[in-house]
C-alpha atoms as a PDB file:
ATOM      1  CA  UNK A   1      66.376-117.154   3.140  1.00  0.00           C
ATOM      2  CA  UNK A   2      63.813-117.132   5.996  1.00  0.00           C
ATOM      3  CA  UNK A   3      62.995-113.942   8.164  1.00  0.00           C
ATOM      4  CA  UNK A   4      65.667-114.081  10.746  1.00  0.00           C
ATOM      5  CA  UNK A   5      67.425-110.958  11.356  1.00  0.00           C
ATOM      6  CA  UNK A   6      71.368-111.438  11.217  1.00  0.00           C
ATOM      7  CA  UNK A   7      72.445-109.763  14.459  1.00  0.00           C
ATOM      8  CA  UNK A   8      69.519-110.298  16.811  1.00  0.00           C
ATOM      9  CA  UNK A   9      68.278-114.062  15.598  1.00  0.00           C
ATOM     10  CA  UNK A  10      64.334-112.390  16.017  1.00  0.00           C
ATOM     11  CA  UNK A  11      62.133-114.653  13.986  1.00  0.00           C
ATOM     12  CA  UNK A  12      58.439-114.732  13.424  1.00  0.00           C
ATOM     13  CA  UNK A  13      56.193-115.374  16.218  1.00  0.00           C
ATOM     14  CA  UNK A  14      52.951-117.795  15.857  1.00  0.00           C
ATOM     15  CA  UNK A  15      49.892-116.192  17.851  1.00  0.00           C
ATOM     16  CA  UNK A  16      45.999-115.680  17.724  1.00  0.00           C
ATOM     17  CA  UNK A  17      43.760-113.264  15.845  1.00  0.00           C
ATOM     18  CA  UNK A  18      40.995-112.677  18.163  1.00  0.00           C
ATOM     19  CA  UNK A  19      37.507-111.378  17.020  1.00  0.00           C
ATOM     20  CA  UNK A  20      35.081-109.651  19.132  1.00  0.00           C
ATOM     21  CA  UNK A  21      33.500-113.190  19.381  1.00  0.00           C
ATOM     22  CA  UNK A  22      36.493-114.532  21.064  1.00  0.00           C
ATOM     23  CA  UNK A  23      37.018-116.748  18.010  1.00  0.00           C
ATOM     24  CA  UNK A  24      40.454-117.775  17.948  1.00  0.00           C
ATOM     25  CA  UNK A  25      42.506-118.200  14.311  1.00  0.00           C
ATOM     26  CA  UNK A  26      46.146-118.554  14.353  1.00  0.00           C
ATOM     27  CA  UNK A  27      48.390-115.826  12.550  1.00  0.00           C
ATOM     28  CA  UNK A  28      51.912-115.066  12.096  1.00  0.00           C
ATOM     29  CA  UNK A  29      53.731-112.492  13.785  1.00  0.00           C
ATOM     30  CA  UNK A  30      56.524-111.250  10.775  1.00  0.00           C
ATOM     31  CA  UNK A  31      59.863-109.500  11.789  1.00  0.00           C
ATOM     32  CA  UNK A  32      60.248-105.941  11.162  1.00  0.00           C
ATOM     33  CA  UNK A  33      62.727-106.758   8.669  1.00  0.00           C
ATOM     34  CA  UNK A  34      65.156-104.521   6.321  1.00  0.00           C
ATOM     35  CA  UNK A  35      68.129-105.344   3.569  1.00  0.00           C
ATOM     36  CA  UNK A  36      70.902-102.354   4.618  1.00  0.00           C
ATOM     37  CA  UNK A  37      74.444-102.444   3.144  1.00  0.00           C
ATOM     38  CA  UNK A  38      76.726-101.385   5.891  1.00  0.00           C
ATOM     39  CA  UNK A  39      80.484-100.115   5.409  1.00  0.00           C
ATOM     40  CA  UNK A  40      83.614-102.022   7.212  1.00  0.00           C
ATOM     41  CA  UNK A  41      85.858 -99.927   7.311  1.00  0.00           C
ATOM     42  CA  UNK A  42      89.001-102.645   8.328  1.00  0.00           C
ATOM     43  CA  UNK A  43      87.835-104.492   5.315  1.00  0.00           C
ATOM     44  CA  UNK A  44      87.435-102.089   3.154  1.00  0.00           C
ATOM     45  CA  UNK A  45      84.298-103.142   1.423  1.00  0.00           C
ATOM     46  CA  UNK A  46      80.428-103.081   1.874  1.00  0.00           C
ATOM     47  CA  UNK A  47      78.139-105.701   3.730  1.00  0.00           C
ATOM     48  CA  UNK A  48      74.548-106.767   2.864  1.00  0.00           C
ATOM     49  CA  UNK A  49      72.820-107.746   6.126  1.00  0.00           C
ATOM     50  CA  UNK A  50      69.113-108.408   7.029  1.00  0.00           C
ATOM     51  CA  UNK A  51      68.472-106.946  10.134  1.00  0.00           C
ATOM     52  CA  UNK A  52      65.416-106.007  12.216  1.00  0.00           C
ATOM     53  CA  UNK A  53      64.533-102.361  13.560  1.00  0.00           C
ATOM     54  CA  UNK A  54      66.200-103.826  16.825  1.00  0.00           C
ATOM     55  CA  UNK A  55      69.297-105.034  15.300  1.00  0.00           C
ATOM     56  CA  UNK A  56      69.482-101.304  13.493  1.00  0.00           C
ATOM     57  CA  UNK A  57      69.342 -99.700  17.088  1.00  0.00           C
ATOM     58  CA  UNK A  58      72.089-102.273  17.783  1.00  0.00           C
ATOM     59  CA  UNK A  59      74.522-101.793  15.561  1.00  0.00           C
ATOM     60  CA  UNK A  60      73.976 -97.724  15.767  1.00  0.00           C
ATOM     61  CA  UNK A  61      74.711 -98.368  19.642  1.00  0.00           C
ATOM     62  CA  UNK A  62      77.997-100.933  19.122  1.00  0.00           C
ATOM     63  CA  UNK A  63      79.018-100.476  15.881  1.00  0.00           C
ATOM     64  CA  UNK A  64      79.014-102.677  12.948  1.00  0.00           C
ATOM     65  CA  UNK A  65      82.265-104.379  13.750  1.00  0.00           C
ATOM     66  CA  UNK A  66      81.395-105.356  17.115  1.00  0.00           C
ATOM     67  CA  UNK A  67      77.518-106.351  16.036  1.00  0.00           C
ATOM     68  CA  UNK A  68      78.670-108.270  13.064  1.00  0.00           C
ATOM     69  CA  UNK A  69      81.969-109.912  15.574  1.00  0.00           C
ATOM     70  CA  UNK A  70      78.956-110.917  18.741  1.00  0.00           C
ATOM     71  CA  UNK A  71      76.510-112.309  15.320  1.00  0.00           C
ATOM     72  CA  UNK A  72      79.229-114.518  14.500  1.00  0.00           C
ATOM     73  CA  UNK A  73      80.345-116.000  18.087  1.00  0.00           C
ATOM     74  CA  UNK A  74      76.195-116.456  18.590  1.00  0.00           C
ATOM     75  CA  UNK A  75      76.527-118.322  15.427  1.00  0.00           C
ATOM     76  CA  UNK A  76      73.789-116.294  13.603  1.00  0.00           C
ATOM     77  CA  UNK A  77      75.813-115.502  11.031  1.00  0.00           C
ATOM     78  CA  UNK A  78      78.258-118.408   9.270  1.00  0.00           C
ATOM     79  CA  UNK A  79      80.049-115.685   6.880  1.00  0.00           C
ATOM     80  CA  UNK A  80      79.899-112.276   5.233  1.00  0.00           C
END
């Protein structure tokens, strides 16, 4: 699977490193990117997502119902 976090869609960003010289080199920009099992409580069972240190702040503001339900209707997540 690529790095694409599940309930914010961040991927990584292409950019420049720039030297003192102002040589340019393109580099990659990765996600901050972590594998957390999260509990659903309606379901009764646990979740594996991939989510960034954004989507974490996310789903600690909504919840992990509402996250995962507004994922789904984005269409960043096809099923769980």
């Amino acid at each position: 699977m690529s790095q694409v976090c599940q309930i914010t869609g961040k991927r990584a960003m292409v950019g420049n490193n720039v030297s003192h010289s102002k040589r340019r080199v393109k580099r990659k920009f990765n996600v901050n990117l972590f594998r957390k099992k999260f509990y659903l409580p309606n379901e009764n069972r646990w979740v594996v997502l991939t989510v960034s240190a954004h989507g974490l702040r996310t789903i600690n503001k909504k919840g992990v119902v509402a996250a995962i339900q507004e994922a789904k209707e984005k269409g960043l997540i096809e099923k769980i």
